[in-house]
Protein backbone atom coordinates (compact mmCIF):
# COMPACT_ATOMS: atom_id res chain seq x y z
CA UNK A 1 0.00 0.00 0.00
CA UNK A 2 2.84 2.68 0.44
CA UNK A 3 4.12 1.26 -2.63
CA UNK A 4 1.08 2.33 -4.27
CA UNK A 5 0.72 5.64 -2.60
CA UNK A 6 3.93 6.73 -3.29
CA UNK A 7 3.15 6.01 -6.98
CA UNK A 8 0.04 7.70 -6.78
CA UNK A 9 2.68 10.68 -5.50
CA UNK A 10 4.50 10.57 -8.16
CA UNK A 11 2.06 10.11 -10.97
CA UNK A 12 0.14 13.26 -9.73
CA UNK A 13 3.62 15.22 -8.94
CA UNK A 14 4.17 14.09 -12.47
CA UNK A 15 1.11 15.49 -14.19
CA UNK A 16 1.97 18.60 -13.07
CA UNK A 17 3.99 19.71 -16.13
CA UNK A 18 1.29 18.35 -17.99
CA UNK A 19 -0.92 21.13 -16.38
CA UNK A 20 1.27 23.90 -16.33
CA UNK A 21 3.23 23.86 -19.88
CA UNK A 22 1.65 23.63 -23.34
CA UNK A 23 1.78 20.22 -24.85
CA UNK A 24 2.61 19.10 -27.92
CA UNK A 25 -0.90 17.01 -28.69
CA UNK A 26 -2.94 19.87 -27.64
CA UNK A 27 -1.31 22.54 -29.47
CA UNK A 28 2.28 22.34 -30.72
CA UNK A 29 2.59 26.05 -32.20
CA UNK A 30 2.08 27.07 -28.49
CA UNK A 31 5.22 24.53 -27.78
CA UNK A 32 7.74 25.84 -30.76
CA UNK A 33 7.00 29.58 -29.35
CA UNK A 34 7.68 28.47 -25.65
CA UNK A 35 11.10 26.85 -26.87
CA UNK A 36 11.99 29.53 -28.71
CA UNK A 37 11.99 32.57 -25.96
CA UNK A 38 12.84 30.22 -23.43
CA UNK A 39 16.18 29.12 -25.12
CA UNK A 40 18.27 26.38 -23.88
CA UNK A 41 16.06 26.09 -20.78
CA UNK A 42 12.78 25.58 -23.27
CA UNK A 43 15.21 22.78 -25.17
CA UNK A 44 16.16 21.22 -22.67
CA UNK A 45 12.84 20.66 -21.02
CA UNK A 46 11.68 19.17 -24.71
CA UNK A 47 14.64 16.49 -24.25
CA UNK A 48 12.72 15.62 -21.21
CA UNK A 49 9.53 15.01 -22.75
CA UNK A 50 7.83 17.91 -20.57
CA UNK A 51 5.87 19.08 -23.41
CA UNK A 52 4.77 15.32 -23.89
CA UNK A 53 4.31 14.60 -20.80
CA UNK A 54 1.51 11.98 -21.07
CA UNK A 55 3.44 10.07 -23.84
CA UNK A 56 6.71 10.30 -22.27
CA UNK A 57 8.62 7.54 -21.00
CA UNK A 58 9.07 7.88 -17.43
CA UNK A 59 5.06 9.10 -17.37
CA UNK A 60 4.25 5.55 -18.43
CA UNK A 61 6.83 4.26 -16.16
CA UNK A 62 5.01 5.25 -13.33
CA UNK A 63 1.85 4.46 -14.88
CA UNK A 64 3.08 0.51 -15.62
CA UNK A 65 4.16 0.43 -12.02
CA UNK A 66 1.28 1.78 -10.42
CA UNK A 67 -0.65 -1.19 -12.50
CA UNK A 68 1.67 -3.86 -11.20
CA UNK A 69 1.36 -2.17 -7.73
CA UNK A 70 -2.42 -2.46 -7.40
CA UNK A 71 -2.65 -5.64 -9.12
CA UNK A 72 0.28 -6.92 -6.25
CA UNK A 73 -2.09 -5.45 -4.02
CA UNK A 74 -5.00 -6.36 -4.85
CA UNK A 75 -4.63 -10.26 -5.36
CA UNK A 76 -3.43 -11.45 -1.39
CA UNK A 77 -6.31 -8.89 -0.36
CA UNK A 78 -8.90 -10.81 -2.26
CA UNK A 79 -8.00 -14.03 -1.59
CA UNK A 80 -7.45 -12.97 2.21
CA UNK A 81 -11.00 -11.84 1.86
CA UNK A 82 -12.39 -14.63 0.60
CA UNK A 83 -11.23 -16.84 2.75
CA UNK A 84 -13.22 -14.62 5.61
CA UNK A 85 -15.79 -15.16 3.82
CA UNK A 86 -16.01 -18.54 3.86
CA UNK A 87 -14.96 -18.93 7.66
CA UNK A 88 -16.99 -18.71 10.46
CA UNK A 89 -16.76 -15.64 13.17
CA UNK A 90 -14.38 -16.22 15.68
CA UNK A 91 -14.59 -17.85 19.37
CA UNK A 92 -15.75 -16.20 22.10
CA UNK A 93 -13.01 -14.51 24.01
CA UNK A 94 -12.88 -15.97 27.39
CA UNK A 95 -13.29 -12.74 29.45
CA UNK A 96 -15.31 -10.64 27.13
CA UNK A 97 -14.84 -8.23 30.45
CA UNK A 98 -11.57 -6.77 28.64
CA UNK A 99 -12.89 -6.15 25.13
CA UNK A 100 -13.68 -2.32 24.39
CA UNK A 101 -17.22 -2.14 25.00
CA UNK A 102 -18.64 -4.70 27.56
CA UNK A 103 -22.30 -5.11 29.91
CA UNK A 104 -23.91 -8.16 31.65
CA UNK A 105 -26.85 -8.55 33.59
CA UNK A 106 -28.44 -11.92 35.43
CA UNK A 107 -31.01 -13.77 33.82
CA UNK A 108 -34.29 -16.37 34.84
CA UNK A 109 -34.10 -17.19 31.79
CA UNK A 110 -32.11 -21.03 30.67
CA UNK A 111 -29.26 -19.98 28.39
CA UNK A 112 -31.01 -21.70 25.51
CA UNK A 113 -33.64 -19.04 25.90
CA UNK A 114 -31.10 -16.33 26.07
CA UNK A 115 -29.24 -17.44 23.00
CA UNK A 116 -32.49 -17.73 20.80
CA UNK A 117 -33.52 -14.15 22.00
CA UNK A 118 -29.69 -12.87 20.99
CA UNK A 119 -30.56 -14.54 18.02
CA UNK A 120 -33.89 -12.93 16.93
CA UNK A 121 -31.97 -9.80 17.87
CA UNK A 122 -28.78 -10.07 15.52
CA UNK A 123 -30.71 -11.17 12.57
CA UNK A 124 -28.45 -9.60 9.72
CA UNK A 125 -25.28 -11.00 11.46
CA UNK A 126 -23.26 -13.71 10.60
CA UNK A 127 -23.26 -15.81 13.52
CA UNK A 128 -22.76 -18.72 14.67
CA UNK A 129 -24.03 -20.74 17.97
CA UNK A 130 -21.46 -22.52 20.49
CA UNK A 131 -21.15 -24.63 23.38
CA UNK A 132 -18.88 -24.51 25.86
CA UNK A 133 -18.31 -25.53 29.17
CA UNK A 134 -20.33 -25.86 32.00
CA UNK A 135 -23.28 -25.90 30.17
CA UNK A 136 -22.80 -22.06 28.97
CA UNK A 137 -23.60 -21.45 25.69
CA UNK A 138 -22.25 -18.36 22.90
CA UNK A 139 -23.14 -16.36 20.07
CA UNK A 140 -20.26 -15.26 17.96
CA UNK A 141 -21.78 -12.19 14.88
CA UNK A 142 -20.43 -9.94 12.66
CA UNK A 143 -21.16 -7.72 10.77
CA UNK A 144 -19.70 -5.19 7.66
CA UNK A 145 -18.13 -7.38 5.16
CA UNK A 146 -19.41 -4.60 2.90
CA UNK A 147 -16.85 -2.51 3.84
CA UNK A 148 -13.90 -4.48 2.62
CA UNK A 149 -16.57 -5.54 -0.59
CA UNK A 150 -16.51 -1.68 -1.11
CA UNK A 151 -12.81 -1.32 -1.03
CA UNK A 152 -12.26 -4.40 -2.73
CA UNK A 153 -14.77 -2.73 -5.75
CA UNK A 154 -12.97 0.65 -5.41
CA UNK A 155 -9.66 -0.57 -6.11
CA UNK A 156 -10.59 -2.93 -8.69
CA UNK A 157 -12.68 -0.44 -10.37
CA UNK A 158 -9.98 2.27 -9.87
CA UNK A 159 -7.24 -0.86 -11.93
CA UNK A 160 -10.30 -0.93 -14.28
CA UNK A 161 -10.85 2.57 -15.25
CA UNK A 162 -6.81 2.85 -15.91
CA UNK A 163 -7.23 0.00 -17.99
CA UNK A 164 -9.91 1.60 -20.03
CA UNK A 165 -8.34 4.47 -20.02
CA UNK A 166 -5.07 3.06 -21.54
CA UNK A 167 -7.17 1.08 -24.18
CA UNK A 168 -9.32 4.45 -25.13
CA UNK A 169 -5.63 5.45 -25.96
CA UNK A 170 -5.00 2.59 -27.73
CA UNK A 171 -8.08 2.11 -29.79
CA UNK A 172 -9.32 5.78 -29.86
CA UNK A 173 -8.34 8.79 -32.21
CA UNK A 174 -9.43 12.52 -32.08
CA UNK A 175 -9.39 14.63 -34.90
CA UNK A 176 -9.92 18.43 -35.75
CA UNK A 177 -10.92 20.63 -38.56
CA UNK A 178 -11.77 23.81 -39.98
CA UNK A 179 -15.44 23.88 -41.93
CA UNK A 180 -16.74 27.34 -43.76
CA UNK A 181 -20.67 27.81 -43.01
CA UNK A 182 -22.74 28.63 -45.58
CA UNK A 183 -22.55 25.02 -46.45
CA UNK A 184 -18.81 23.95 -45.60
CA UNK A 185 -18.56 20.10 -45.54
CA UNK A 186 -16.68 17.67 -43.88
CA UNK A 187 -16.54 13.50 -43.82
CA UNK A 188 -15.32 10.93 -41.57
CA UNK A 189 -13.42 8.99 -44.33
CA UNK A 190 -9.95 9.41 -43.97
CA UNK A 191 -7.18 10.92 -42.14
CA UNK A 192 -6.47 13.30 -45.30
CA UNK A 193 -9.72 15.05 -44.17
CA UNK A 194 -8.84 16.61 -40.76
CA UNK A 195 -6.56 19.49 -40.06
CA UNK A 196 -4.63 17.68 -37.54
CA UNK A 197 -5.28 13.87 -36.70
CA UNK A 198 -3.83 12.24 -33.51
CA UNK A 199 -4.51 8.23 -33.81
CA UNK A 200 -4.42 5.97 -30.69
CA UNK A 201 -1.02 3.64 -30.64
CA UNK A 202 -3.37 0.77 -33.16
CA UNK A 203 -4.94 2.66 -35.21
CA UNK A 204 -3.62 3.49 -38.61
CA UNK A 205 -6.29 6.18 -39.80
CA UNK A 206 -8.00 3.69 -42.20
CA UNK A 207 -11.56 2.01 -41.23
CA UNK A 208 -12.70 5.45 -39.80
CA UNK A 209 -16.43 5.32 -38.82
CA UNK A 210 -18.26 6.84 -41.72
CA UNK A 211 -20.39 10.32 -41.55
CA UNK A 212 -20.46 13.70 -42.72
CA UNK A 213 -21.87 17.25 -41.79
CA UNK A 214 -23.05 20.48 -43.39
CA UNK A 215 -22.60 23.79 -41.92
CA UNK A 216 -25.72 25.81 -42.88
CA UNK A 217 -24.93 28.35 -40.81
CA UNK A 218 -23.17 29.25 -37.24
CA UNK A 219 -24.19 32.01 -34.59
CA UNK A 220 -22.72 33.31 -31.35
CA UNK A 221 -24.04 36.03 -29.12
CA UNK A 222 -21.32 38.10 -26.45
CA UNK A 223 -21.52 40.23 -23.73
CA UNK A 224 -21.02 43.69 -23.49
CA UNK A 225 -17.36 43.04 -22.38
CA UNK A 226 -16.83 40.88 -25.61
CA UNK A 227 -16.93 37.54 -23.82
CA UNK A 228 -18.19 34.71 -25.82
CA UNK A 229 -22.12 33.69 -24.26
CA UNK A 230 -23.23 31.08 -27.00
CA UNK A 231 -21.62 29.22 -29.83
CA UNK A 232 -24.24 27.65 -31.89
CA UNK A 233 -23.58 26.07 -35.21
CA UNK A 234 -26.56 24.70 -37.19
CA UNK A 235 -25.50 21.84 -38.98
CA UNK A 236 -26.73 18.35 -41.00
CA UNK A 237 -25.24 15.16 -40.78
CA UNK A 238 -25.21 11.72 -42.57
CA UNK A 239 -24.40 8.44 -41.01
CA UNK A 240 -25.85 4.52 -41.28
CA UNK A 241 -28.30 4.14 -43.90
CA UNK A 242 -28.32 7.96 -44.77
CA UNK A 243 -24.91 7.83 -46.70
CA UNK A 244 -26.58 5.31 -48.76
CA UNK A 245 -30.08 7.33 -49.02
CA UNK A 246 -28.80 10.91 -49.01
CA UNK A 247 -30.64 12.03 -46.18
CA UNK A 248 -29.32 15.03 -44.12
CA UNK A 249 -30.87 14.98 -40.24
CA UNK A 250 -30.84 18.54 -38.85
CA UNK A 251 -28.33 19.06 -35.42
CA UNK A 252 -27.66 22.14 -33.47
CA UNK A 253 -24.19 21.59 -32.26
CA UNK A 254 -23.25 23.80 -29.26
CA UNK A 255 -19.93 24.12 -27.22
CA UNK A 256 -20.45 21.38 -24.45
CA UNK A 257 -23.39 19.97 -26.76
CA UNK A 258 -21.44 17.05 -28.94
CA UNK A 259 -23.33 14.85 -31.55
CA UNK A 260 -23.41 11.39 -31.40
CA UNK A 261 -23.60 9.44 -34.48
CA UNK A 262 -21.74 6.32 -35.67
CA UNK A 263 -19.98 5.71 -32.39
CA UNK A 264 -18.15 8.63 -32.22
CA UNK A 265 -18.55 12.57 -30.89
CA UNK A 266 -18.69 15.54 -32.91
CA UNK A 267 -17.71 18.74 -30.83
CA UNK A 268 -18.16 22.18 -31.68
CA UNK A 269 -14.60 23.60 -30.40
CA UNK A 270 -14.28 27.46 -31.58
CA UNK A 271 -15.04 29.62 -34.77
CA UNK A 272 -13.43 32.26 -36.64
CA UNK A 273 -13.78 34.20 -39.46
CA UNK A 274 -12.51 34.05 -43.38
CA UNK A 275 -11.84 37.22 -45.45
CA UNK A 276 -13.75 37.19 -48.78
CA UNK A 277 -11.57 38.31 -51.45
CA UNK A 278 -12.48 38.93 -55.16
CA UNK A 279 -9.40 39.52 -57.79
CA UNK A 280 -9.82 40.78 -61.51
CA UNK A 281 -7.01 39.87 -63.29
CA UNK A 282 -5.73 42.75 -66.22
CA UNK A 283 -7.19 40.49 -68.83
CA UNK A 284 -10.57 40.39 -67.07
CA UNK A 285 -10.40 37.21 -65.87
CA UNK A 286 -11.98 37.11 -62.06
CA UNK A 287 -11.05 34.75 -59.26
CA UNK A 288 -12.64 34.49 -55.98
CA UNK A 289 -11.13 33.37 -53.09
CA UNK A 290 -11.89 32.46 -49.24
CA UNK A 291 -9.35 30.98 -47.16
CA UNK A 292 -10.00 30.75 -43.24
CA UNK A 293 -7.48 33.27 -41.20
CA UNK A 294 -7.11 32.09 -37.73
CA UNK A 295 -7.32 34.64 -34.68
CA UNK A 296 -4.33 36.06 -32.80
CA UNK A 297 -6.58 37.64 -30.46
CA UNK A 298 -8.50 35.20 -28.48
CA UNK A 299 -10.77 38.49 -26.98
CA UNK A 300 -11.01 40.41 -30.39
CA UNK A 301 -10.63 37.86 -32.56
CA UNK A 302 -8.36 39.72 -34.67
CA UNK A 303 -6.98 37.71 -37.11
CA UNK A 304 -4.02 36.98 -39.48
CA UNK A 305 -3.81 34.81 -42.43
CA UNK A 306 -3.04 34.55 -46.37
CA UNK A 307 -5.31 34.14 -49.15
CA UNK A 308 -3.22 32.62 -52.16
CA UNK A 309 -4.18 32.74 -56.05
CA UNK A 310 -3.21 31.24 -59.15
CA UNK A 311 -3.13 33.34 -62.56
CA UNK A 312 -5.93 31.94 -64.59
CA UNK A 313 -5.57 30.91 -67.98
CA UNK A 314 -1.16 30.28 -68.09
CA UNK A 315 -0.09 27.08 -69.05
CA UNK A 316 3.65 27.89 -68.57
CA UNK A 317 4.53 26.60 -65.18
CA UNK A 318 7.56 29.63 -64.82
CA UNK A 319 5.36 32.15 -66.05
CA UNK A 320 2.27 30.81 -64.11
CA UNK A 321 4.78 30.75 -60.64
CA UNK A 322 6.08 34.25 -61.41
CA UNK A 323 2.45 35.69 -61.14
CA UNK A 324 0.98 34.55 -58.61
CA UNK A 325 -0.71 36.01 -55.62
CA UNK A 326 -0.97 36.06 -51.78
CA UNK A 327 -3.26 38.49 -49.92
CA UNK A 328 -1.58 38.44 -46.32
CA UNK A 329 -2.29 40.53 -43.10
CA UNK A 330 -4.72 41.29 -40.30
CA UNK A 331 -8.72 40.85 -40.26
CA UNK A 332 -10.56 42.96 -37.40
CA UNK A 333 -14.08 41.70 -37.24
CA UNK A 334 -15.11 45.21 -35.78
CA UNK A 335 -12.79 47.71 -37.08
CA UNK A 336 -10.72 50.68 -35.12
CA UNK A 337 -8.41 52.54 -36.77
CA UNK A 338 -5.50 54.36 -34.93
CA UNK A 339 -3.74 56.74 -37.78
CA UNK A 340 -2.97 53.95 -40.39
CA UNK A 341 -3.19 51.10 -37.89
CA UNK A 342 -6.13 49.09 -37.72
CA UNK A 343 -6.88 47.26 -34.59
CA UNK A 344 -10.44 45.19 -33.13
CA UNK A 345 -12.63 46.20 -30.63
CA UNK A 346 -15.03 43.68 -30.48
CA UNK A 347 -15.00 39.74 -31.70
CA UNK A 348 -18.61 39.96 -33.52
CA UNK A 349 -18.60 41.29 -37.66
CA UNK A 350 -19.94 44.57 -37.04
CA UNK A 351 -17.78 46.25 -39.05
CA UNK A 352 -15.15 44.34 -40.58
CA UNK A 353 -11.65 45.62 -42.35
CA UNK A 354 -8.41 44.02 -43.52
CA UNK A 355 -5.16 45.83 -43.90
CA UNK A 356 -3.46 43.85 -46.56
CA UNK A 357 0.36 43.34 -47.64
CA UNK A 358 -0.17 41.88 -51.27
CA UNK A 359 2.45 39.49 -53.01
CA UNK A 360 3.27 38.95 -56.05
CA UNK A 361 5.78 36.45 -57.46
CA UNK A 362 6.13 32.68 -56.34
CA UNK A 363 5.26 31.17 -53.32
CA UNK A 364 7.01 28.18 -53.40
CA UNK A 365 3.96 25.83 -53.76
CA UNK A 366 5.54 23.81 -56.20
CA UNK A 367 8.87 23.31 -54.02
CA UNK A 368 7.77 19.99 -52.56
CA UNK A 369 8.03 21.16 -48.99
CA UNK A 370 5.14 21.69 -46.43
CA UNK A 371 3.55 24.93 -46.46
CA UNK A 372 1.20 26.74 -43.68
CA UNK A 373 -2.09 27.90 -45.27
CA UNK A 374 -2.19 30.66 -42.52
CA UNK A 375 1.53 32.96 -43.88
CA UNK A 376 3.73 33.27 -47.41
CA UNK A 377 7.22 31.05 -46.99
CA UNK A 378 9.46 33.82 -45.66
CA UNK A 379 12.64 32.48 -47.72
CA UNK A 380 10.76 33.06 -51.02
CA UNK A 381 10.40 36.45 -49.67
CA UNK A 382 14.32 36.95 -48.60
CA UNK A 383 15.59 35.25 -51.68
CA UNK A 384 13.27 37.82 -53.78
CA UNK A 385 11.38 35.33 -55.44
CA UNK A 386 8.30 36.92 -54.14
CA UNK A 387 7.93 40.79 -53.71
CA UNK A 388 5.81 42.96 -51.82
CA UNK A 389 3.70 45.33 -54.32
CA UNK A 390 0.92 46.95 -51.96
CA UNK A 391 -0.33 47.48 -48.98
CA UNK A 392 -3.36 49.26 -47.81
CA UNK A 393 -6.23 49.04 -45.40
CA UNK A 394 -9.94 47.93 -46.74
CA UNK A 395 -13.51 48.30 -45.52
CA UNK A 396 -15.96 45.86 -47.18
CA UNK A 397 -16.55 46.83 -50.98
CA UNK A 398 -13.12 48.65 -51.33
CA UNK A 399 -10.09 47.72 -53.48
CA UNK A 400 -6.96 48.18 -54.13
CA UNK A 401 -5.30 48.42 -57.65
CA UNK A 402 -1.58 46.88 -58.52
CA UNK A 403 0.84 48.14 -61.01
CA UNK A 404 -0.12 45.67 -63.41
CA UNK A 405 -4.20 46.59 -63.28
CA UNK A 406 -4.99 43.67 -61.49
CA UNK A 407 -7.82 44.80 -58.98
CA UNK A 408 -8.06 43.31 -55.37
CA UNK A 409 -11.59 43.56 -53.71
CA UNK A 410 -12.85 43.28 -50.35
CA UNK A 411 -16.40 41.64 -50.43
CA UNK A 412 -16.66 40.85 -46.58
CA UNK A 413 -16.10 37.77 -43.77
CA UNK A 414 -17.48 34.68 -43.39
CA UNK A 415 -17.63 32.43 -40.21
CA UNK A 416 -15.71 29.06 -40.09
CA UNK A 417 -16.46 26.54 -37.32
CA UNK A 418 -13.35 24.51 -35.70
CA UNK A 419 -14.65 20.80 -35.30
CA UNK A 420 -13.28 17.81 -33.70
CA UNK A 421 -14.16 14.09 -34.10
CA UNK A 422 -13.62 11.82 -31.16
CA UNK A 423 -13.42 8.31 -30.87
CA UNK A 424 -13.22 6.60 -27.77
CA UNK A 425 -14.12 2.88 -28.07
CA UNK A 426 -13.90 2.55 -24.13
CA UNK A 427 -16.16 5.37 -23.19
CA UNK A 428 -19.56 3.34 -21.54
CA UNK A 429 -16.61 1.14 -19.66
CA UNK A 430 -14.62 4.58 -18.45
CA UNK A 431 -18.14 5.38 -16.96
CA UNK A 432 -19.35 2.42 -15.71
CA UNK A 433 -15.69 1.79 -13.80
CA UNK A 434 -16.16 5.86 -12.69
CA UNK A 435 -19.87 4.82 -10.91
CA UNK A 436 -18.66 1.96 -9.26
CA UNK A 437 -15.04 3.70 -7.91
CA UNK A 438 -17.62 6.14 -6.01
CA UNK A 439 -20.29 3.69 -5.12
CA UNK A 440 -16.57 1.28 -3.63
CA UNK A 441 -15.65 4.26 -2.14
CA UNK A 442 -18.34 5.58 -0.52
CA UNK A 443 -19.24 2.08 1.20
CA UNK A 444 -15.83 1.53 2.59
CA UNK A 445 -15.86 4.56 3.98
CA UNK A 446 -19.53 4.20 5.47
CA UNK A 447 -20.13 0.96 6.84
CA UNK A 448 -17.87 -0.17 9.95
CA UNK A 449 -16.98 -3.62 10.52
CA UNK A 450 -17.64 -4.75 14.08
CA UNK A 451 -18.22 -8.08 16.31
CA UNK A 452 -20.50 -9.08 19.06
CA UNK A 453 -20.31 -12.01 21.15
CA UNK A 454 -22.72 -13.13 23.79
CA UNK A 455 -22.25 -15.70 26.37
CA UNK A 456 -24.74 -17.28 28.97
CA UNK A 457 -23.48 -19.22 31.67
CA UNK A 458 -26.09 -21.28 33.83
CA UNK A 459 -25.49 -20.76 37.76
CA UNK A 460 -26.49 -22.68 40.77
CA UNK A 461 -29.18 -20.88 41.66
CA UNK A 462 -30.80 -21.22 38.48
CA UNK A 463 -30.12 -18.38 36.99
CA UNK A 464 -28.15 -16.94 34.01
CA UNK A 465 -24.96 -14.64 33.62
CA UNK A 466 -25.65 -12.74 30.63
CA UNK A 467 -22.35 -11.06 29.05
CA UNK A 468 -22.15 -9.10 26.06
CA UNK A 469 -18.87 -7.59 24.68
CA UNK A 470 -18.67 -5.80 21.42
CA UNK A 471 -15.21 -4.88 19.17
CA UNK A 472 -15.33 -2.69 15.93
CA UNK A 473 -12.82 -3.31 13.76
CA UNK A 474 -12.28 -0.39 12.02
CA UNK A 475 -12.67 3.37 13.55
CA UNK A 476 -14.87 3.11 16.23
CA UNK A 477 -16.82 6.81 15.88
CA UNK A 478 -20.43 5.29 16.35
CA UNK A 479 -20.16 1.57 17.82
CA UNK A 480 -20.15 2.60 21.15
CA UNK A 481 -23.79 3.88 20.71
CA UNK A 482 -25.15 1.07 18.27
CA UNK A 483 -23.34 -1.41 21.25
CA UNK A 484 -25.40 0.67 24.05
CA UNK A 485 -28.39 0.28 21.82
CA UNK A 486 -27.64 -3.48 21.21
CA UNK A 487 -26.97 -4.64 24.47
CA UNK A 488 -29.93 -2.83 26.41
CA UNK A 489 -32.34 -4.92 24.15
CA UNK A 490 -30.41 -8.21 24.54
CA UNK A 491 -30.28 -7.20 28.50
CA UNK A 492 -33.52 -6.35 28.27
CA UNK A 493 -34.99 -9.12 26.87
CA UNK A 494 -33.09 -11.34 29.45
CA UNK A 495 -33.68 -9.35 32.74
C-alpha cells in the first residue's frame, strides 16, 4: 500500500507539467513559441519530454508500475477476503470483560432461551451458535463485510478505469478541422480530411467510422465586455443508412453539446472568421477566393492569415509561378483605426476591415516542402522570389489596384467553425468503472466492521450470567452507541 501511494505521488507530482506547460498534442505552435523565448532552458525541457508529458517515457513508467502495484495489491487482499468469507466468526473470548465495549446482567431465563432471544436480535449477522463448558452457551456475529466488498470494488474499479483508459488510448483517435458555413462540408473517411489527426497507438487512420456534416450556418451572441455567451452552429449530418439514401438529419451543435452518431462525438470547439476576397485579373479574368485566417486575439478575434491565387488561364509553369498572388495581413471583425493602424474592438462582424500586404511572385507551392495555409514562406520572400507590391487598409466593398491593373476587392467575412471528431471505443466502460469507484468508495468509507459475542453461563441458583462484549474493527466513531443500543435490548430481553 505505500508502494502504491507513493506512486500515486509521483504520478500526480508528475502530471503537473502536464498542467502547467503547453503540450505538444494539444497545441504544438504554443510549444515551438515556448522553446523559442525560453532558449536552452525551453530545449532542454523538450529532451525531457515535458511538453509530452503523457506520452513520455518515465510518465508511463510510473503508470506501468502503479498497474503492477495495485494488481500486487490487490490479489493477497482478495483471496485474504475470501477466505473470511467462507470462515466462520471467531470464538468467544474468554473474558469478554476486557474487550472495548462490555455489559452483563443476570437472567431467569435457561441460556437456551437467552441465546435464541440474541438470536432474533442479531438477525443480519453472521453468527454462529457454540457450546462450551459448564453448560454455557455463545453467540459469535459480525457484521460489515461490505466494507472491505466496497474497497475491494474501489480498487478494482480504480485498476479498471486505468485500464480503459489506456485502451481508449489505444483504440481511440481525435481529430480536428476547420469547416466554412454557408454550407462547408466535412466526412469521416480518412485521415487526409482533418486538419490535424492524432490516432491511438493501433490505429492506422483507415476504417474510420463513416459520416459527414453540413454547416448551414453558425451564430454566437457576447456580452457587453466581448466575452463569448453562446456558440451555436446549425449543422446536418449523414451516417448509417443515410450515406446510402442521401438524407441530411438537422443538429444544433453547441460548445459542451457534442453529436453522437456512428460511435463517435462531434464537438463544436471554436469559430473564426474568413476574409472574402475577389481579384480581376488585367485580362478580365476574375477569381474568388476564401481561405480561413485564424485569430491572434482570443478576446477580439483579430486575425491573421493569407489568401493565395493562381493566374488563370497560363499554361507555362515559370510564367504561371512568377504571377501569382498572396493576400496576407490582419482581419478585425469590428474595425478601429489608430492613424494607419487598424486594430479590433469587439469579436462579432460589425464592421469588418483588412489591412493587406499583397504578393506577387512565387510562393514556393511547387517546391515539394510543407507549407502553412495561414503565412507566405518567408525564404521566397528573402531570396526575392516573391515581392511585396501593396499594402493598404480595406472596408468591405473597397479595393486596391496593382501596377499591373490587377484589382483586389474586399467583399466581406465569413464564419468558419473549428470541429473535432472523437473516438473513444472505451467510453460506456470509463463510466461504468467511474460509478462503481464512487459507489466502492463511498461504502468503505460508510459501513464499519464490528463483532458481538454473547455468552450465557447457567449458575447454581438457576439463573443466568448474561455477558455481552462488542469490538469494531475499524474506527470506532459510532459503535459505542449502536453497542449501548444493542446490548440494552439483549439485556432487556433477558432481565
Amino acid at each position: 500500500m505505500r508502494t502504491a501511494l507513493t506512486l500515486l505521488f509521483l504520478l500526480a507530482l508528475g502530471a503537473m507539467p502536464g498542467a502547467l506547460l503547453p503540450q505538444r498534442s494539444l497545441n504544438p505552435q504554443k510549444v515551438t513559441d515556448y522553446i523559442a523565448e525560453k532558449g536552452w532552458w525551453g530545449s532542454f525541457l523538450d529532451r525531457l519530454q515535458f511538453f509530452d508529458v503523457y506520452a513520455s517515457y518515465w510518465f508511463s513508467a510510473v503508470y506501468v508500475l502503479l498497474f503492477v502495484s495495485l494488481i500486487g495489491c490487490l490479489l493477497p487482499r482478495t483471496w485474504e477476503y475470501a477466505k473470511q468469507m467462507r470462515a466462520k466468526p471467531v470464538l468467544t473470548p474468554r473474558n469478554l470483560s476486557r474487550m472495548p465495549h462490555h455489559a452483563s446482567a443476570t437472567s431467569t431465563a435457561s441460556p437456551e432461551d437467552v441465546v435464541a432471544a440474541a438470536k432474533r436480535r442479531l438477525r443480519g449477522w453472521r453468527l454462529v451458535e457454540r457450546e462450551e463448558g459448564g453448560g454455557a452457551r455463545t453467540v459469535s456475529a459480525e457484521r460489515g463485510f461490505l466494507r472491505e466488498t466496497g474497497n475491494l470494488v474501489f480498487h478494482f474499479s480504480l485498476l479498471g478505469l486505468l485500464v480503459a483508459f489506456a485502451l481508449g488510448k489505444m483504440f481511440g483517435y481525435e481529430g480536428q478541422v476547420i469547416v466554412q458555413s454557408q454550407g462547408g462540408q466535412f466526412c469521416n473517411s480518412g485521415v487526409y480530411n482533418f486538419d490535424t489527426f492524432r490516432p491511438g497507438l493501433r490505429v492506422d487512420g483507415t476504417g474510420l467510422n463513416q459520416f459527414c456534416v453540413k454547416v448551414d450556418d453558425f451564430h454566437a451572441t457576447y456580452l457587453h465586455t466581448g466575452q463569448a455567451e453562446t456558440f451555436r452552429a446549425d449543422i446536418q449530418y449523414q451516417s448509417g443508412d443515410d450515406l446510402e439514401t442521401g438524407t441530411w438529419r438537422p443538429y444544433p451543435l453547441r460548445v459542451n453539446h457534442p453529436l453522437r452518431t456512428a460511435g463517435d462525438r462531434l464537438y463544436l470547439l471554436g469559430h473564426g472568421y474568413t476574409p472574402l476576397f475577389t481579384v480581376t485579373f488585367p485580362g478580365g479574368e476574375v477569381r474568388t477566393g476564401s481561405t480561413q485566417w485564424r485569430p491572434v486575439n482570443d478576446v477580439t478575434l483579430a486575425s491573421e492569415g493569407a489568401t493565395k491565387f493562381d493566374p488563370p488561364g497560363v499554361t507555362d509553369d515559370e510564367q504561371r509561378r512568377r504571377n501569382q498572388i498572396a493576400i496576407t495581413g490582419l482581419l478585425a471583425p469590428t474595425a478601429a483605426f489608430r492613424g494607419q493602424l487598424l486594430d479590433s474592438v469587439f469579436p462579432e462582424a460589425r464592421d469588418p476591415a483588412v489591412a493587406v500586404d499583397v504578393y506577387r511572385g512565387d510562393l514556393g507551392r511547387d517546391s515539394g516542402r510543407g507549407q502553412s495555409i495561414f503565412t507566405v514562406d518567408q525564404e521566397q520572400v528573402t531570396d526575392g522570389k516573391l515581392a511585396k507590391v501593396a499594402r493598404q487598409n480595406l472596408k468591405v466593398g473597397e479595393e486596391v489596384r496593382l501596377d499591373d491593373g490587377t484589382t483586389i476587392r474586399f467583399d466581406g467575412v465569413r464564419d468558419w467553425v473549428s470541429l473535432q471528431v472523437s473516438h473513444d471505443p472505451t467510453q460506456t466502460w470509463v463510466l461504468a468503472f467511474a460509478v462503481l469507484v464512487i459507489l466502492g468508495l463511498g461504502v468503505s468509507l460508510t459501513v464499519k466492521r464490528r463483532r458481538v459475542w454473547v455468552r450465557a453461563t447457567p449458575q447454581e441458583d438457576g439463573r443466568t450470567v448474561v455477558e455481552v462484549g462488542g469490538l469494531a474493527r475499524t474506527d470506532q466513531a459510532g459503535y459505542g452507541e449502536e453497542f449501548g443500543s444493542l446490548s440494552r435490548d439483549l439485556l432487556k430481553e433477558e432481565g
